[in-house]
Protein backbone atom coordinates (compact mmCIF):
# COMPACT_ATOMS: atom_id res chain seq x y z
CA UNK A 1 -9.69 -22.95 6.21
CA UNK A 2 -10.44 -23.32 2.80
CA UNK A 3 -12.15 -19.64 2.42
CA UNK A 4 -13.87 -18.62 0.07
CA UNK A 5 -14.05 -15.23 -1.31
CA UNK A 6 -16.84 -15.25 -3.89
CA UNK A 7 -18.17 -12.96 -6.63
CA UNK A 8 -19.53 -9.99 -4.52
CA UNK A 9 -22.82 -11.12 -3.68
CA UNK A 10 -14.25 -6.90 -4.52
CA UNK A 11 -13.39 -8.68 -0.77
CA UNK A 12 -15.53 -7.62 -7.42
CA UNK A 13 -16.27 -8.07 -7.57
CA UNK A 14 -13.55 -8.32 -6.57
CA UNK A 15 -10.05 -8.65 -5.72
CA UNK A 16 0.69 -8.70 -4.08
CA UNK A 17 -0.43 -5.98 -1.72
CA UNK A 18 -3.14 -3.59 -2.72
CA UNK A 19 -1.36 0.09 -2.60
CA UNK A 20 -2.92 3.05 -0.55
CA UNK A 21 -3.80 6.86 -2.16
CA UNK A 22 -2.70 7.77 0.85
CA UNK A 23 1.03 6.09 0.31
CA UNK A 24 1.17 7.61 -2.60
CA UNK A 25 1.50 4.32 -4.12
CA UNK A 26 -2.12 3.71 -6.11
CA UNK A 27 -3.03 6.14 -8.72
CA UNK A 28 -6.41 7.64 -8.25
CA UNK A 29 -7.42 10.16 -10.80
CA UNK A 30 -10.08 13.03 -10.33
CA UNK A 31 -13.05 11.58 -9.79
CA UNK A 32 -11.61 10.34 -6.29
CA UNK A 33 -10.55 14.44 -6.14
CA UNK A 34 -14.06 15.71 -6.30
CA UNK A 35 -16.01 13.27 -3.59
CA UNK A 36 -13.85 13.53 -0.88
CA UNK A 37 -14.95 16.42 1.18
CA UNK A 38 -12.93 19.18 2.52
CA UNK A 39 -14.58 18.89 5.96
CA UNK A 40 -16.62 15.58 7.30
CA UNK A 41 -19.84 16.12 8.97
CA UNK A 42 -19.92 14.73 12.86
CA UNK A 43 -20.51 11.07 13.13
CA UNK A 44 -19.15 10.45 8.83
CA UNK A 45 -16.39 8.98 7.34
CA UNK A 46 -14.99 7.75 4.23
CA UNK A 47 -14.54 4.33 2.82
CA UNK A 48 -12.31 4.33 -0.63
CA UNK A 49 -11.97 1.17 -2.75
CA UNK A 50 -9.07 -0.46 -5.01
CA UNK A 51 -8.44 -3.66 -6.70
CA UNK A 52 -5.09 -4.87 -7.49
CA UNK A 53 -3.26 -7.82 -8.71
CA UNK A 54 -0.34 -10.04 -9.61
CA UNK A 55 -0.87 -11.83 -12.60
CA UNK A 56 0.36 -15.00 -13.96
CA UNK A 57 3.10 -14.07 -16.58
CA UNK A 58 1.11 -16.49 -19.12
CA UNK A 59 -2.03 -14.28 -19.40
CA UNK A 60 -1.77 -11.25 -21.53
CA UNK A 61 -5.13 -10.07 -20.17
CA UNK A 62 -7.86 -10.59 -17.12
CA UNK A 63 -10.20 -7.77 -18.34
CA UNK A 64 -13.35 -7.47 -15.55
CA UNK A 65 -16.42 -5.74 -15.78
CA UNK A 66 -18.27 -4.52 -13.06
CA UNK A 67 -21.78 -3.18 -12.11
CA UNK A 68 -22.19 -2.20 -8.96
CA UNK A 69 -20.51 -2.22 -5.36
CA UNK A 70 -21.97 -2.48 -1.92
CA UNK A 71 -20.51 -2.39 1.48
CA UNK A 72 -22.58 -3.86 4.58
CA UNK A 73 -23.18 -2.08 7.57
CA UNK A 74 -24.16 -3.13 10.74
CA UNK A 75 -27.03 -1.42 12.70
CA UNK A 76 -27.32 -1.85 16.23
CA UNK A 77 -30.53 -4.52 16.72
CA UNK A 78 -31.31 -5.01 12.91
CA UNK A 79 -29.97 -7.44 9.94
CA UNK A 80 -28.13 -4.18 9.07
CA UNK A 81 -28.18 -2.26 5.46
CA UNK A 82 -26.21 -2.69 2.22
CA UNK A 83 -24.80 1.03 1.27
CA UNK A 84 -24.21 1.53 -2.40
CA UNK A 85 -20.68 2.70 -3.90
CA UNK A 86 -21.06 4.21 -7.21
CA UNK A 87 -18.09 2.64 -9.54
CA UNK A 88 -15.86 5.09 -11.19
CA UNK A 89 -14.79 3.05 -13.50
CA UNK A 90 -16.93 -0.38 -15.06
CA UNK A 91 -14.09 -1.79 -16.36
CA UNK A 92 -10.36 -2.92 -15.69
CA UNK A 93 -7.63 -5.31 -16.91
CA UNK A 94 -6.15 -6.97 -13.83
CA UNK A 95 -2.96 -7.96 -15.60
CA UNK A 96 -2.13 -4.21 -15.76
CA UNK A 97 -2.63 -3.71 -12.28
CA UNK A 98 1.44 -4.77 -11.40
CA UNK A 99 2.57 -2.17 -8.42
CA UNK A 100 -0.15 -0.17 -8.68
CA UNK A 101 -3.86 -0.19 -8.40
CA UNK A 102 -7.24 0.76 -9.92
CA UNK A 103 -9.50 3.05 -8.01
CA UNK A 104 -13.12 1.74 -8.04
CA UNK A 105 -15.38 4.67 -6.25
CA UNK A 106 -15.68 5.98 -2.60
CA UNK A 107 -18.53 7.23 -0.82
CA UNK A 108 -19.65 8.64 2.53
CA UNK A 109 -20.95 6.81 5.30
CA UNK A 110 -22.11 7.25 8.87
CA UNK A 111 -19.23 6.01 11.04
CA UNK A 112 -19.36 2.25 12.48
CA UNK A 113 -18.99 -1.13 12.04
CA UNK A 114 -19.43 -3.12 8.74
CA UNK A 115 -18.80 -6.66 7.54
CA UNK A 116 -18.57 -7.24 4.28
CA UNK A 117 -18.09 -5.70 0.77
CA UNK A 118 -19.44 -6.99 -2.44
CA UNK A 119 -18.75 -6.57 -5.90
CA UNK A 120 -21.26 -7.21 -8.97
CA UNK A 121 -19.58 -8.74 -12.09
CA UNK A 122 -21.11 -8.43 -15.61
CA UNK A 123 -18.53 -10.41 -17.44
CA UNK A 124 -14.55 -11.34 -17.35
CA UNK A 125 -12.18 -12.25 -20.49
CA UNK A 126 -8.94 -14.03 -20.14
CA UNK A 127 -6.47 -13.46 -23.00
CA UNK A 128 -9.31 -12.00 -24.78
CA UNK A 129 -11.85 -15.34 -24.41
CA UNK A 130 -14.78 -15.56 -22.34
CA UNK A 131 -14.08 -17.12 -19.05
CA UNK A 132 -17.47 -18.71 -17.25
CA UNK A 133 -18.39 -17.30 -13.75
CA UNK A 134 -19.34 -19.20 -10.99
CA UNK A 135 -21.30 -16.69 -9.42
CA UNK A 136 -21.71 -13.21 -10.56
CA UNK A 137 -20.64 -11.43 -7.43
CA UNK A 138 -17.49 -11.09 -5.62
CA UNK A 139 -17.94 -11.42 -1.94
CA UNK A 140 -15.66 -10.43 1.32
CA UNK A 141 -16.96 -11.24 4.36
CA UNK A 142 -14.11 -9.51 7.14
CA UNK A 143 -15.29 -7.31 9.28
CA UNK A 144 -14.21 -3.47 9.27
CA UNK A 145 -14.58 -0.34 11.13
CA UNK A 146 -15.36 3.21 9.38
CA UNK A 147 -14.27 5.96 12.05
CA UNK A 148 -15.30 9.46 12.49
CA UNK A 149 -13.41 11.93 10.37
CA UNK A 150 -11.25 9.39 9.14
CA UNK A 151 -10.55 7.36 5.85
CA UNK A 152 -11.15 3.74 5.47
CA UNK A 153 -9.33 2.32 2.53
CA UNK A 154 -10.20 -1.22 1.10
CA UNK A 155 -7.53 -2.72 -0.98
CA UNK A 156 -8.83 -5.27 -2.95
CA UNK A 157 -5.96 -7.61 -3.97
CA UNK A 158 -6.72 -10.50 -6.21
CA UNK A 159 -4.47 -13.36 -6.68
CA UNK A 160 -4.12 -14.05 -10.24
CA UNK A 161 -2.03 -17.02 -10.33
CA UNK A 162 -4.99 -18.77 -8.05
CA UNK A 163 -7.77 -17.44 -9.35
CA UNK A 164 -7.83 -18.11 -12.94
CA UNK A 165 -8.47 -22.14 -13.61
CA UNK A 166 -7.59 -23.55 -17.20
CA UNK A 167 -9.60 -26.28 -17.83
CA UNK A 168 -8.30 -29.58 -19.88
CA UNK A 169 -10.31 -28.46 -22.70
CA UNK A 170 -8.31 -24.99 -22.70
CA UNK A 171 -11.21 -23.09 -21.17
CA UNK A 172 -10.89 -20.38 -18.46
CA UNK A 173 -12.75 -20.80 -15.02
CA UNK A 174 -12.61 -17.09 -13.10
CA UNK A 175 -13.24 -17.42 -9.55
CA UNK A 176 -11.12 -14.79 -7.64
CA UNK A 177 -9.22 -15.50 -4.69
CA UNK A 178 -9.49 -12.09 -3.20
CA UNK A 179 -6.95 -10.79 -0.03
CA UNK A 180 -8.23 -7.67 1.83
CA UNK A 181 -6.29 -4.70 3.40
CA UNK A 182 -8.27 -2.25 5.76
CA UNK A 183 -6.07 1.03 6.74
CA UNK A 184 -7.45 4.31 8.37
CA UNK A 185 -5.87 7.62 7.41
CA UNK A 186 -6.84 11.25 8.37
CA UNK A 187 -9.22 13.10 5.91
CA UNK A 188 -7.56 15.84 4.30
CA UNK A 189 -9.66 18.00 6.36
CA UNK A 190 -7.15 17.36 9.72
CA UNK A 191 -3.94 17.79 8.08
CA UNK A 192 -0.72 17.20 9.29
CA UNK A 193 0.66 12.87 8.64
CA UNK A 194 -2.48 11.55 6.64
CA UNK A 195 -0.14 8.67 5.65
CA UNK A 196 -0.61 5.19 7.18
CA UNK A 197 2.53 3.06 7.72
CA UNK A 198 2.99 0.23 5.14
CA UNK A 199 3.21 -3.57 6.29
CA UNK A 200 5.27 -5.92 4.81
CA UNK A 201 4.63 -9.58 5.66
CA UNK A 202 7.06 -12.37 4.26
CA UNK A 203 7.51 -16.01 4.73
CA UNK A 204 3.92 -16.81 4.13
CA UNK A 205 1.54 -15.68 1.41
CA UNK A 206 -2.33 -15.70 1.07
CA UNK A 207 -4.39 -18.94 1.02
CA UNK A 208 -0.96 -21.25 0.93
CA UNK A 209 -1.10 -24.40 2.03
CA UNK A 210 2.17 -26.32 3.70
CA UNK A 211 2.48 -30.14 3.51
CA UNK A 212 3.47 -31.13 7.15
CA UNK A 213 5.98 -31.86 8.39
CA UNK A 214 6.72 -28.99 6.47
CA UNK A 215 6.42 -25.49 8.19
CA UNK A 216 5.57 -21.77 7.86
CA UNK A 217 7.67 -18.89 9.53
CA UNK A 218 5.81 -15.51 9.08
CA UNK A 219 7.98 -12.76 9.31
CA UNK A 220 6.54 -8.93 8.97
CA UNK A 221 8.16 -5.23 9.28
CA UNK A 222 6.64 -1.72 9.83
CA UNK A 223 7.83 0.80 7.45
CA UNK A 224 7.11 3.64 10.21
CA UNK A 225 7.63 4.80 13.38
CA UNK A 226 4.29 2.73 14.86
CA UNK A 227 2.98 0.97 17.51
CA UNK A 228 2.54 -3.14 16.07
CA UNK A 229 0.61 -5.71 17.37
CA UNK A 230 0.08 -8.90 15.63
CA UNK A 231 -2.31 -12.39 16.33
CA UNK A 232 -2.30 -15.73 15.02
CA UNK A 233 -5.53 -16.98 15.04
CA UNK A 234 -6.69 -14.52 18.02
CA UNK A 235 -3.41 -14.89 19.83
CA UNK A 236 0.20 -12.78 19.74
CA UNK A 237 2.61 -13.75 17.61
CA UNK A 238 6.25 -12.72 17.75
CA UNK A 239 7.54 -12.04 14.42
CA UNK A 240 9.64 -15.02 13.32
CA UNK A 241 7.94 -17.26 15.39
CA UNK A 242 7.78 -21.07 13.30
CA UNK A 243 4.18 -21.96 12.86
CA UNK A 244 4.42 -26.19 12.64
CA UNK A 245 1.29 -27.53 13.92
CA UNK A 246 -1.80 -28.83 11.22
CA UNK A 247 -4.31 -26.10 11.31
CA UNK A 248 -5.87 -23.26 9.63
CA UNK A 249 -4.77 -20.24 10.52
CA UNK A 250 -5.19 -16.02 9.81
CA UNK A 251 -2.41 -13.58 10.88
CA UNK A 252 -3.38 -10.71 11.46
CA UNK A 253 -0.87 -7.73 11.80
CA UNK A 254 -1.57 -4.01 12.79
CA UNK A 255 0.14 -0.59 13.05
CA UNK A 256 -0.42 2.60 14.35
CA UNK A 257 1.76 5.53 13.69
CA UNK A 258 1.57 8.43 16.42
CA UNK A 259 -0.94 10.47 13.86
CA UNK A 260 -3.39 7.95 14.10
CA UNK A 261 -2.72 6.56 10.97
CA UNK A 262 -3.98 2.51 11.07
CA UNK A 263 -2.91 0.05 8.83
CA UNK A 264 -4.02 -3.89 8.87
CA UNK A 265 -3.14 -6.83 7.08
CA UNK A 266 -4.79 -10.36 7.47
CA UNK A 267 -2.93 -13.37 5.93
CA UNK A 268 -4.55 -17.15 5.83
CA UNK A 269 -2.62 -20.45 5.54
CA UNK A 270 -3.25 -24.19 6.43
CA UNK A 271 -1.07 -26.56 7.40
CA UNK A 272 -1.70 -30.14 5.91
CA UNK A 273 -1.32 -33.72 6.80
CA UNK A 274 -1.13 -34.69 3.67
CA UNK A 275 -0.85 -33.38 0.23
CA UNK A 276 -4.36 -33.50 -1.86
CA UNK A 277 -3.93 -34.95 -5.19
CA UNK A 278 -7.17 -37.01 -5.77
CA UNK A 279 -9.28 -35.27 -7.89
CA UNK A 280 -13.27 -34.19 -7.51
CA UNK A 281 -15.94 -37.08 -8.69
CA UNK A 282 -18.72 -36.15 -10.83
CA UNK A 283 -21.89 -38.27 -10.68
CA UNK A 284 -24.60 -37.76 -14.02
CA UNK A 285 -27.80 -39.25 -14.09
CA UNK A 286 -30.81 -39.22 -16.69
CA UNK A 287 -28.53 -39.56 -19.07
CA UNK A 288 -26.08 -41.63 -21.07
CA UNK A 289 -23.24 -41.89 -23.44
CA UNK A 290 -25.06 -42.42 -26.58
CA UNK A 291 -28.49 -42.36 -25.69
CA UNK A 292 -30.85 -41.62 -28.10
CA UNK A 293 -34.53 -40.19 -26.80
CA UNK A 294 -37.22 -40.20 -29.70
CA UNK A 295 -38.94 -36.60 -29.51
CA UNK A 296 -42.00 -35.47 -28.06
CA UNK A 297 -39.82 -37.23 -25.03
CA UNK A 298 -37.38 -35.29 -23.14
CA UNK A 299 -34.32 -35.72 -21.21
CA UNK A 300 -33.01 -34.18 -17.61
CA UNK A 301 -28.94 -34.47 -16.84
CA UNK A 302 -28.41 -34.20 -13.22
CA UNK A 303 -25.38 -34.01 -11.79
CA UNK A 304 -23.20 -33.67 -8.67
CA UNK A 305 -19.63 -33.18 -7.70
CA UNK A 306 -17.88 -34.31 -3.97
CA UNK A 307 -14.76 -34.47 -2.87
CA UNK A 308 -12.50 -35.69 0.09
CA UNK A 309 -10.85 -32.69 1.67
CA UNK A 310 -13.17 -29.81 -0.37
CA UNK A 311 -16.72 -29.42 0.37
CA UNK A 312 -17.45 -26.81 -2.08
CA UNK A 313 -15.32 -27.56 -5.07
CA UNK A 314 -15.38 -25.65 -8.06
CA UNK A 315 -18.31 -27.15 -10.26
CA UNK A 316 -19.08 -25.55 -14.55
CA UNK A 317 -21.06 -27.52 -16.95
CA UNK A 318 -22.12 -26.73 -20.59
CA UNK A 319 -24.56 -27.70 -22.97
CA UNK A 320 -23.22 -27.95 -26.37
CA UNK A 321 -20.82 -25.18 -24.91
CA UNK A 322 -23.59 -23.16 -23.01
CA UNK A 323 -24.13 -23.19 -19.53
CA UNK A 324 -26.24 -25.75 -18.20
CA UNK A 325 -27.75 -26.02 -15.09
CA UNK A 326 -28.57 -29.37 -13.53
CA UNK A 327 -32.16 -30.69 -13.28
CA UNK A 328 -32.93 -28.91 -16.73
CA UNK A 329 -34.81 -30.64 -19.11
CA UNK A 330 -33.94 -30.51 -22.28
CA UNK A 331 -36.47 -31.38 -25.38
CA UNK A 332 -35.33 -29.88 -28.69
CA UNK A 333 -34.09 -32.25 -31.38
CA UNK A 334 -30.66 -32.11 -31.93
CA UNK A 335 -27.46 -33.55 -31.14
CA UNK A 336 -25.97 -33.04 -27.42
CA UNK A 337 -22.91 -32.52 -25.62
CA UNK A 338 -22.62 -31.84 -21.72
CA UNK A 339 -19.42 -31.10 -20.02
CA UNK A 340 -19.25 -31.33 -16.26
CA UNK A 341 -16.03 -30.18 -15.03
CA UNK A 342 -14.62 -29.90 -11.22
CA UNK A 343 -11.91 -28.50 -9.90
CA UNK A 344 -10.74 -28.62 -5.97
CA UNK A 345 -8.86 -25.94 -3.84
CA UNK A 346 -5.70 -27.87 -4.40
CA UNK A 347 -6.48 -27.51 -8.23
CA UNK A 348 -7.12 -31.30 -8.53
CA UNK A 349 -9.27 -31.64 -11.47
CA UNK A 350 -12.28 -33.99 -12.83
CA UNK A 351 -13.99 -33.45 -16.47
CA UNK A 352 -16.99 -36.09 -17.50
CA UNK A 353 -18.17 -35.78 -21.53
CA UNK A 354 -22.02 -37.13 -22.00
CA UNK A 355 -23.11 -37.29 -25.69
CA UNK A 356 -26.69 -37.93 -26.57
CA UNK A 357 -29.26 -37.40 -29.14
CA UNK A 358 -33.05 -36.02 -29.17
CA UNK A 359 -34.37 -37.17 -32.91
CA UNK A 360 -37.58 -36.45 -34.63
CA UNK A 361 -40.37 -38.96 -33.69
């Protein structure tokens, strides 16, 4: 199940429950005021994005800069079309985000079905240092629906404690692991309830993994008067049901108050056989502790990274502390250091240290 939500290529890029305008729980100022219309068109509807997060109580600050935001729709017979969201803000500090959460733009769209949101990042500090980026946009790929005369609101939730990676040489890694709410409220246009009930799930969280014979008993409650229906991978599921079998698995729960008002929350987990603890290896070749290469010569590290239960671990290397991409070649003289670092969804992780030299001929 091991999913990854990358930099929106928000799921923004991207990404503790996310709290609704429309629960009066998020705090959206003005700007949010003036685009949402008074009356919709036929056929239009609105799609308003947050970000929120728990951080870790060690980090003082995850400040994230953004640059644009795109939602995917699909059209009926064609690869579809990416809509632009113009941000409101470029900037916010996650670890500020506790209860509450940022509002990042809306826009309107022709009712329908879309699948993914995406979120392009310019830069991230943690505690004030540059953290490196494995990819500069923040991608969720879950399906939504946008209907007529109706707001969609896409919380953005990013989990802190999972997504910031310290490596052994004290540097931050930033690759959100990003948990998406979807809720439909009436547009202020209708009147009358306009707020959709609030979900509460407990005994599981996002992404966590259980070490059989371990197990996992989701539990969830409706704060509203609303019709509930919930599915473990596709199937109902009772509410206090014990989940014990090794599997991936996404629970998804939905409610619908007699307004209209939708709410849904999606929560994945695995169950294990085993707890991971071996760590990523990292493979380097054309290159050498040591090695010396007289100049007009030149050198190319390439590496590679692989692991037992992660097929797409975490993989940052540096060049005398700038990023370096393998197969590069490298041909001025000086002295070299390349750092090739690995880290695994269970947070197992590998570091390998090449030093060489290039020297005048």
């Amino acid at each position: 199940m091991k999913k990854r939500i990358l930099w929106l290529g928000l799921s923004f890029l991207l990404v503790t429950a996310l709290v609704l305008t429309s629960c009066g729980e998020a705090v959206p100022g003005e700007q949010e005021e003036e685009i949402t219309p008074t009356i919709l068109p036929a056929g239009m509807g609105i799609i308003k994005i947050y970000v929120t997060d728990p951080p870790r109580p060690e980090l003082t600050s995850i400040e994230v800069v953004i640059d644009s935001i795109e939602v995917h729709k699909v059209v009926s017979g064609e690869p579809g079309e990416w809509i632009s969201v113009e941000p409101v803000v470029l900037s916010f500090d996650l670890v500020t985000l506790v209860g509450v959460s940022e509002f990042l733009g809306s826009v309107e769209v022709t009712a329908g079905s879309f699948t993914q949101i995406r979120v392009g990042v310019s830069s991230v500090e943690v505690n004030g240092e540059p953290a490196t980026l494995p990819s500069d946009t923040l991608r969720i790929v879950r399906p939504f629906e946008v209907r007529e005369g109706m707001i969609t609101t896409l919380e953005l939730d990013v989990d802190g404690e999972r997504s910031v990676i310290t490596t052994g040489r004290g540097k931050f890694i930033f690759k959100p692991v990003l948990h998406l709410k979807v809720a439909h409220s009436s547009s202020s246009a209708n009147g009358g309830d306009t707020t959709p009930p609030v979900i509460d799930i407990t005994g599981v969280t996002e992404g966590q993994v259980i070490v059989s014979p371990n197990t996992v008993t989701p539990e969830f409650t409706v704060s509203d008067d609303a019709t509930v229906t919930a599915t473990l991978n596709g199937e109902p599921f009772t509410s206090g049901t014990v989940v014990s079998e090794v599997g991936e698995y996404e629970l998804e729960v939905t409610a619908i108050d007699a307004s209209g008002n939708e709410v849904e929350v999606a929560v994945n987990f695995e169950i294990v056989e085993v707890e991971d603890t071996t760590p990523p290896v990292i493979d380097i070749t054309g290159v050498t502790e040591g090695q010396v290469i007289v100049s007009p010569d030149t050198i190319t590290p390439v590496f590679s990274v692989s692991d037992e239960t992660d097929p797409d671990p975490i993989l940052i290397a540096t060049l005398n502390g700038e990023t370096f991409t393998s197969g590069t070649v490298v041909s001025e003289v000086d002295e070299y250091e390349l750092v090739v670092t690995a880290i695994d969804t269970s947070g197992n992780e590998a570091e390998v240290a090449v030093n060489f030299d290039i020297v005048a001929e």
